[in-house]
Protein backbone atom coordinates (compact mmCIF):
# COMPACT_ATOMS: atom_id res chain seq x y z
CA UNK A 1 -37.47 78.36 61.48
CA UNK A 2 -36.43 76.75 64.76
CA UNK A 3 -33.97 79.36 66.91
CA UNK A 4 -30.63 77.41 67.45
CA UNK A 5 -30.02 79.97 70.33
CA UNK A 6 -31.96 82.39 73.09
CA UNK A 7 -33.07 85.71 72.18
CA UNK A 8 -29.64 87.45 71.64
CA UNK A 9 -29.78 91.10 73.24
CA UNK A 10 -27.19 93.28 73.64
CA UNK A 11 -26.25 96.19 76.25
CA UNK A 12 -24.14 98.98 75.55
CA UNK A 13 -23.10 102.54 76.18
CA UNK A 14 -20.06 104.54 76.98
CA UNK A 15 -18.76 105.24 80.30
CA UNK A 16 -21.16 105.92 83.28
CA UNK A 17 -23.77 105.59 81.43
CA UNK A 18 -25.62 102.96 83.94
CA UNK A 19 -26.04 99.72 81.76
CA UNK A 20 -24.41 97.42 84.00
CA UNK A 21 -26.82 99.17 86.55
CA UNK A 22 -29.65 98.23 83.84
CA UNK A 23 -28.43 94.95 83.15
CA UNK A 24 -28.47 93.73 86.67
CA UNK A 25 -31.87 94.57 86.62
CA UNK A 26 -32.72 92.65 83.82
CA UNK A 27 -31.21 89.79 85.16
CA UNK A 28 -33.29 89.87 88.34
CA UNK A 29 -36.34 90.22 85.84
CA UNK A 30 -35.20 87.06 84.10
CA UNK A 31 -32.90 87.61 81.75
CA UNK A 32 -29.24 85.57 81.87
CA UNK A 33 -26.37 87.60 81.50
CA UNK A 34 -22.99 87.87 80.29
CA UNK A 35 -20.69 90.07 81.31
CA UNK A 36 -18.21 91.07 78.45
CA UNK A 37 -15.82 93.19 79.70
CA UNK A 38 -15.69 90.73 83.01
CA UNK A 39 -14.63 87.64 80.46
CA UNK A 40 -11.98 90.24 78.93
CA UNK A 41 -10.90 90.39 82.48
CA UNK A 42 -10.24 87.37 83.28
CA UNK A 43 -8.90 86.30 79.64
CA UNK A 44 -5.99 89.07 80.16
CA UNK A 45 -4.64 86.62 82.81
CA UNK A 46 -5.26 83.34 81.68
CA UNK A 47 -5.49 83.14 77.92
CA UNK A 48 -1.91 82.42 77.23
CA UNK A 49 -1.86 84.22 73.46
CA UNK A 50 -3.86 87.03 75.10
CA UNK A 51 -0.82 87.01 77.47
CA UNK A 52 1.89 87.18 75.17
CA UNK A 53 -0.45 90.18 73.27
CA UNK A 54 -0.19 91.91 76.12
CA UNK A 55 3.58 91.88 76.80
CA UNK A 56 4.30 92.74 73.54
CA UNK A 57 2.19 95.72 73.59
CA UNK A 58 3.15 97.01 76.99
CA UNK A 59 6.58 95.07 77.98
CA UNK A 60 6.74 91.73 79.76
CA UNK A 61 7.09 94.01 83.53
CA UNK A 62 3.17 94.53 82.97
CA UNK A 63 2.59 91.56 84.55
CA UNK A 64 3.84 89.83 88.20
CA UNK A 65 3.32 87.96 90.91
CA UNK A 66 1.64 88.18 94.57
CA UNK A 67 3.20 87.62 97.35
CA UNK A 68 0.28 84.58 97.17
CA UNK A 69 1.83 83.83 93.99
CA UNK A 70 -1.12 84.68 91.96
CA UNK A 71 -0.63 86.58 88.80
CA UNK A 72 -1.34 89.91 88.62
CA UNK A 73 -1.56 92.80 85.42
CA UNK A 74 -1.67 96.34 85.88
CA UNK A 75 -4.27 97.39 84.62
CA UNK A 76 -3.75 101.11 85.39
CA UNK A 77 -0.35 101.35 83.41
CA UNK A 78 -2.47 99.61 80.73
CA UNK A 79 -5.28 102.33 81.30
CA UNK A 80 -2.76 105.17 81.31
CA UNK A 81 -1.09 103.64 77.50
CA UNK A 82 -4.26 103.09 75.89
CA UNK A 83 -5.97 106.38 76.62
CA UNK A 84 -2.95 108.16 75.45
CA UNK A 85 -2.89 106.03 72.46
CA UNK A 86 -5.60 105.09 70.56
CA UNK A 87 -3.58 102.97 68.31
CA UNK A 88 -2.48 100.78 71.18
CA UNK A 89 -6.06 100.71 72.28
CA UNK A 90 -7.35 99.47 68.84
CA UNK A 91 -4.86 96.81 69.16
CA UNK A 92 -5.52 95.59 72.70
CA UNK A 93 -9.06 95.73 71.52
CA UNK A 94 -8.06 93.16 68.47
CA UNK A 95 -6.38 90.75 70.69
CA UNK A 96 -9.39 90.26 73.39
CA UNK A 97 -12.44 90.99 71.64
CA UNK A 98 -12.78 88.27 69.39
CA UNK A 99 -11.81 85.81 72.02
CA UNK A 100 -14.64 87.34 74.46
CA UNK A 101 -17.19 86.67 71.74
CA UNK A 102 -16.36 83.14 70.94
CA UNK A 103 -17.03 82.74 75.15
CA UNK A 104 -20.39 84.47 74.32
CA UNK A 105 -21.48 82.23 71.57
CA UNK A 106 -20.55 79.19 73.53
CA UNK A 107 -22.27 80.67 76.80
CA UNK A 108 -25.31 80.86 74.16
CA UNK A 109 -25.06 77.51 73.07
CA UNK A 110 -25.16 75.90 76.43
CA UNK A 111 -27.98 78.78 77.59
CA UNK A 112 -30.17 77.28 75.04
CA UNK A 113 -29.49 73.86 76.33
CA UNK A 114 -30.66 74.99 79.56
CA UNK A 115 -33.98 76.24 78.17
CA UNK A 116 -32.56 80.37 78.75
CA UNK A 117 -35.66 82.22 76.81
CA UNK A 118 -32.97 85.73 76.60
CA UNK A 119 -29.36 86.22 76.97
CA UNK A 120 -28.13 89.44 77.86
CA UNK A 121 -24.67 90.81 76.70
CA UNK A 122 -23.44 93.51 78.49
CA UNK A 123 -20.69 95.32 76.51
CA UNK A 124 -18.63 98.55 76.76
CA UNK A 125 -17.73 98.62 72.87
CA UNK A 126 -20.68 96.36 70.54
CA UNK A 127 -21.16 98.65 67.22
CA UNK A 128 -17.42 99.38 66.97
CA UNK A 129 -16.25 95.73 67.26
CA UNK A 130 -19.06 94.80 64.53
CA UNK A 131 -20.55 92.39 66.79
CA UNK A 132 -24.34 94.14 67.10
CA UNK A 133 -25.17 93.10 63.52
CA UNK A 134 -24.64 89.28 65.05
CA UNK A 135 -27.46 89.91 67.67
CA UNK A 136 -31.38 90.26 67.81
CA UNK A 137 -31.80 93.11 69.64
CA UNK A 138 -29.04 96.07 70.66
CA UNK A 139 -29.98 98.44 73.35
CA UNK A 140 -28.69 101.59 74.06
CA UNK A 141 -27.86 103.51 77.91
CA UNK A 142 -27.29 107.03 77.72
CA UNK A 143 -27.18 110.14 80.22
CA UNK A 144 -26.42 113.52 79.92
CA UNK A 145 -21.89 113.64 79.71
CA UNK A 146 -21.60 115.62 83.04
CA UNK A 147 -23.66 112.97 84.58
CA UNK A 148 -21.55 110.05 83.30
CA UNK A 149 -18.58 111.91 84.26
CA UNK A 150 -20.04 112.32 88.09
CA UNK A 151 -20.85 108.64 88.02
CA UNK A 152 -17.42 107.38 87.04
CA UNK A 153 -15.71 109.60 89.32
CA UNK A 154 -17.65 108.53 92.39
CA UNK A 155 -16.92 105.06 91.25
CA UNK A 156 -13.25 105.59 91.85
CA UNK A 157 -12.18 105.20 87.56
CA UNK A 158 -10.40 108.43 87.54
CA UNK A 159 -10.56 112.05 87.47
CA UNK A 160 -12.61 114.39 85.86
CA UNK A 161 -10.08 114.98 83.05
CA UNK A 162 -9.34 111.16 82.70
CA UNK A 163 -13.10 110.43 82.39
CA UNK A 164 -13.47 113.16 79.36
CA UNK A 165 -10.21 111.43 77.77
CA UNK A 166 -11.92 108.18 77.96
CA UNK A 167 -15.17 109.53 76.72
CA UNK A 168 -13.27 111.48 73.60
CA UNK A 169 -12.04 107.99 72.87
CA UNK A 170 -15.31 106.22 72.60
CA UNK A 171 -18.13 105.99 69.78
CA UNK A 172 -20.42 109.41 70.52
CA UNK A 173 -23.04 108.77 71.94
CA UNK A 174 -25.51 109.81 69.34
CA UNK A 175 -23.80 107.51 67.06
CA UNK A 176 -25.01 104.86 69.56
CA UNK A 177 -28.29 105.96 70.07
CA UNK A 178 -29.09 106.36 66.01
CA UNK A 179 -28.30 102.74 65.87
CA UNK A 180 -29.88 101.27 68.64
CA UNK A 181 -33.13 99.43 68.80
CA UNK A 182 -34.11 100.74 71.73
CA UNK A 183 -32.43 103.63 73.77
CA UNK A 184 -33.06 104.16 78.14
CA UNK A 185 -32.30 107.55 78.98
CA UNK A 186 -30.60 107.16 82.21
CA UNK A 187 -30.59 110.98 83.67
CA UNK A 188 -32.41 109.77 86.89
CA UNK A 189 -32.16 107.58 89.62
CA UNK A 190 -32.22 104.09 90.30
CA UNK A 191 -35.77 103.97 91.33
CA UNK A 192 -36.82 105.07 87.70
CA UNK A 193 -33.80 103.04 85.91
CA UNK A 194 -35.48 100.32 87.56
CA UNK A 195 -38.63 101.49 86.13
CA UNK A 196 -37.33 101.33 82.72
CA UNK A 197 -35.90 98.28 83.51
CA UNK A 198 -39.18 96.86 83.88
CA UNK A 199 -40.52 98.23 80.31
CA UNK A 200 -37.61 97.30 78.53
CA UNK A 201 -38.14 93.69 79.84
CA UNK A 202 -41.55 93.94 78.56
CA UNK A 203 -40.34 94.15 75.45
CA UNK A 204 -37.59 91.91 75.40
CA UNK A 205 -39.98 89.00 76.30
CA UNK A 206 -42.55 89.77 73.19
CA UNK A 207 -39.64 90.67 71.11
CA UNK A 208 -38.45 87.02 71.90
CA UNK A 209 -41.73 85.41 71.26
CA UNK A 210 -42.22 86.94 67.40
CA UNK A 211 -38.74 86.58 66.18
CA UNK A 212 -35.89 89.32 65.66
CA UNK A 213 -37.40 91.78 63.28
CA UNK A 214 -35.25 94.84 63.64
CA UNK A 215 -31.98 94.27 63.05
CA UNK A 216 -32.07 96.77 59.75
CA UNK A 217 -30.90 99.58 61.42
CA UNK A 218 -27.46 97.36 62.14
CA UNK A 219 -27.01 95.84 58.18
């Protein structure tokens, strides 16, 4: 059968874990990439129902102005509610996620157009929005939790204890790992990730040329 779309891969892991590290990579190698949790980004302050989700989750005062008159959301309040509240969290997730993945499936659509042999979706949360079973090809970052926790501290995304909060409120990551189609172990340094980088590519490319074939472990 003719593919109607470019290999379909997907990139995921929990905090610190290094896929966006991985994924930049890729892209160098020749992948093109989407960036879902950028989208969700930008969607939170320009999607007008998204909008209105938001205020009625965390009060209209959760958004305002610049002094350039841009809009602007803050996002730590939002941080600080949804990490104390899963609840809220599942709902924010509701509101943006489906709206991130119709922008995927149209960037795929005009990706094929332009002859893109893999597309590349980056994604904090894939298995838990039920979106991997929609791709060819799901990979898995993971690293040792002290080392994700070092990573995302450095990065300036909280402290120690608000990284392990964060982490307690994702997918564990063996959960992730049993269901991926291919896992890189990201305990080492960017030398090596890029290393990995390189195999994973490898495969990506002869995994697009035969067809998705392993997509059982996600049915």
């Amino acid at each position: 059968m003719t593919p109607s779309h470019p290999f379909l891969v997907g990139v995921t892991g929990g905090i610190g874990s290094g896929k966006s590290t991985l994924c930049r990579f890729l892209e160098k190698m020749g992948c093109e990439l989407f960036e879902a949790d950028k989208v969700a980004r930008q969607l939170q302050v320009s999607d007008p129902e998204i909008m209105e989700g938001i205020k009625s989750l965390f009060g209209k005062d959760v958004y305002s102005k610049t002094r350039s008159g841009k809009l602007s959301l803050d996002r730590k309040r939002i941080a600080r509610e949804v990490f104390s509240h899963p609840a809220t969290l599942g709902a924010l997730n509701n509101l943006i996620h489906p709206k991130v993945y119709n922008a995927f499936r149209q960037r795929a659509l005009e990706a094929f157009g332009r002859g893109t042999a893999i597309l590349v979706m980056e994604a904090a949360i894939l298995f838990e929005t039920g979106r991997a079973a929609d791709l060819d090809f799901v990979v898995v970052v993971a690293a040792d939790t002290e080392t994700r926790i070092k990573r995302a501290v450095t990065r300036g995304l909280g402290t120690p204890e608000d990284i392990r909060k964060r982490i307690a409120l994702q997918w564990p990551q063996e959960m992730l790992v049993a269901r991926a189609d291919y896992v890189v172990y990201n305990d080492i340094g960017k030398t090596k990730l890029k290393e990995e980088a390189g195999r994973l590519y490898s495969v990506l490319v002869e995994a697009a040329a035969s067809g998705p074939d392993c997509q059982s472990k996600r049915r």
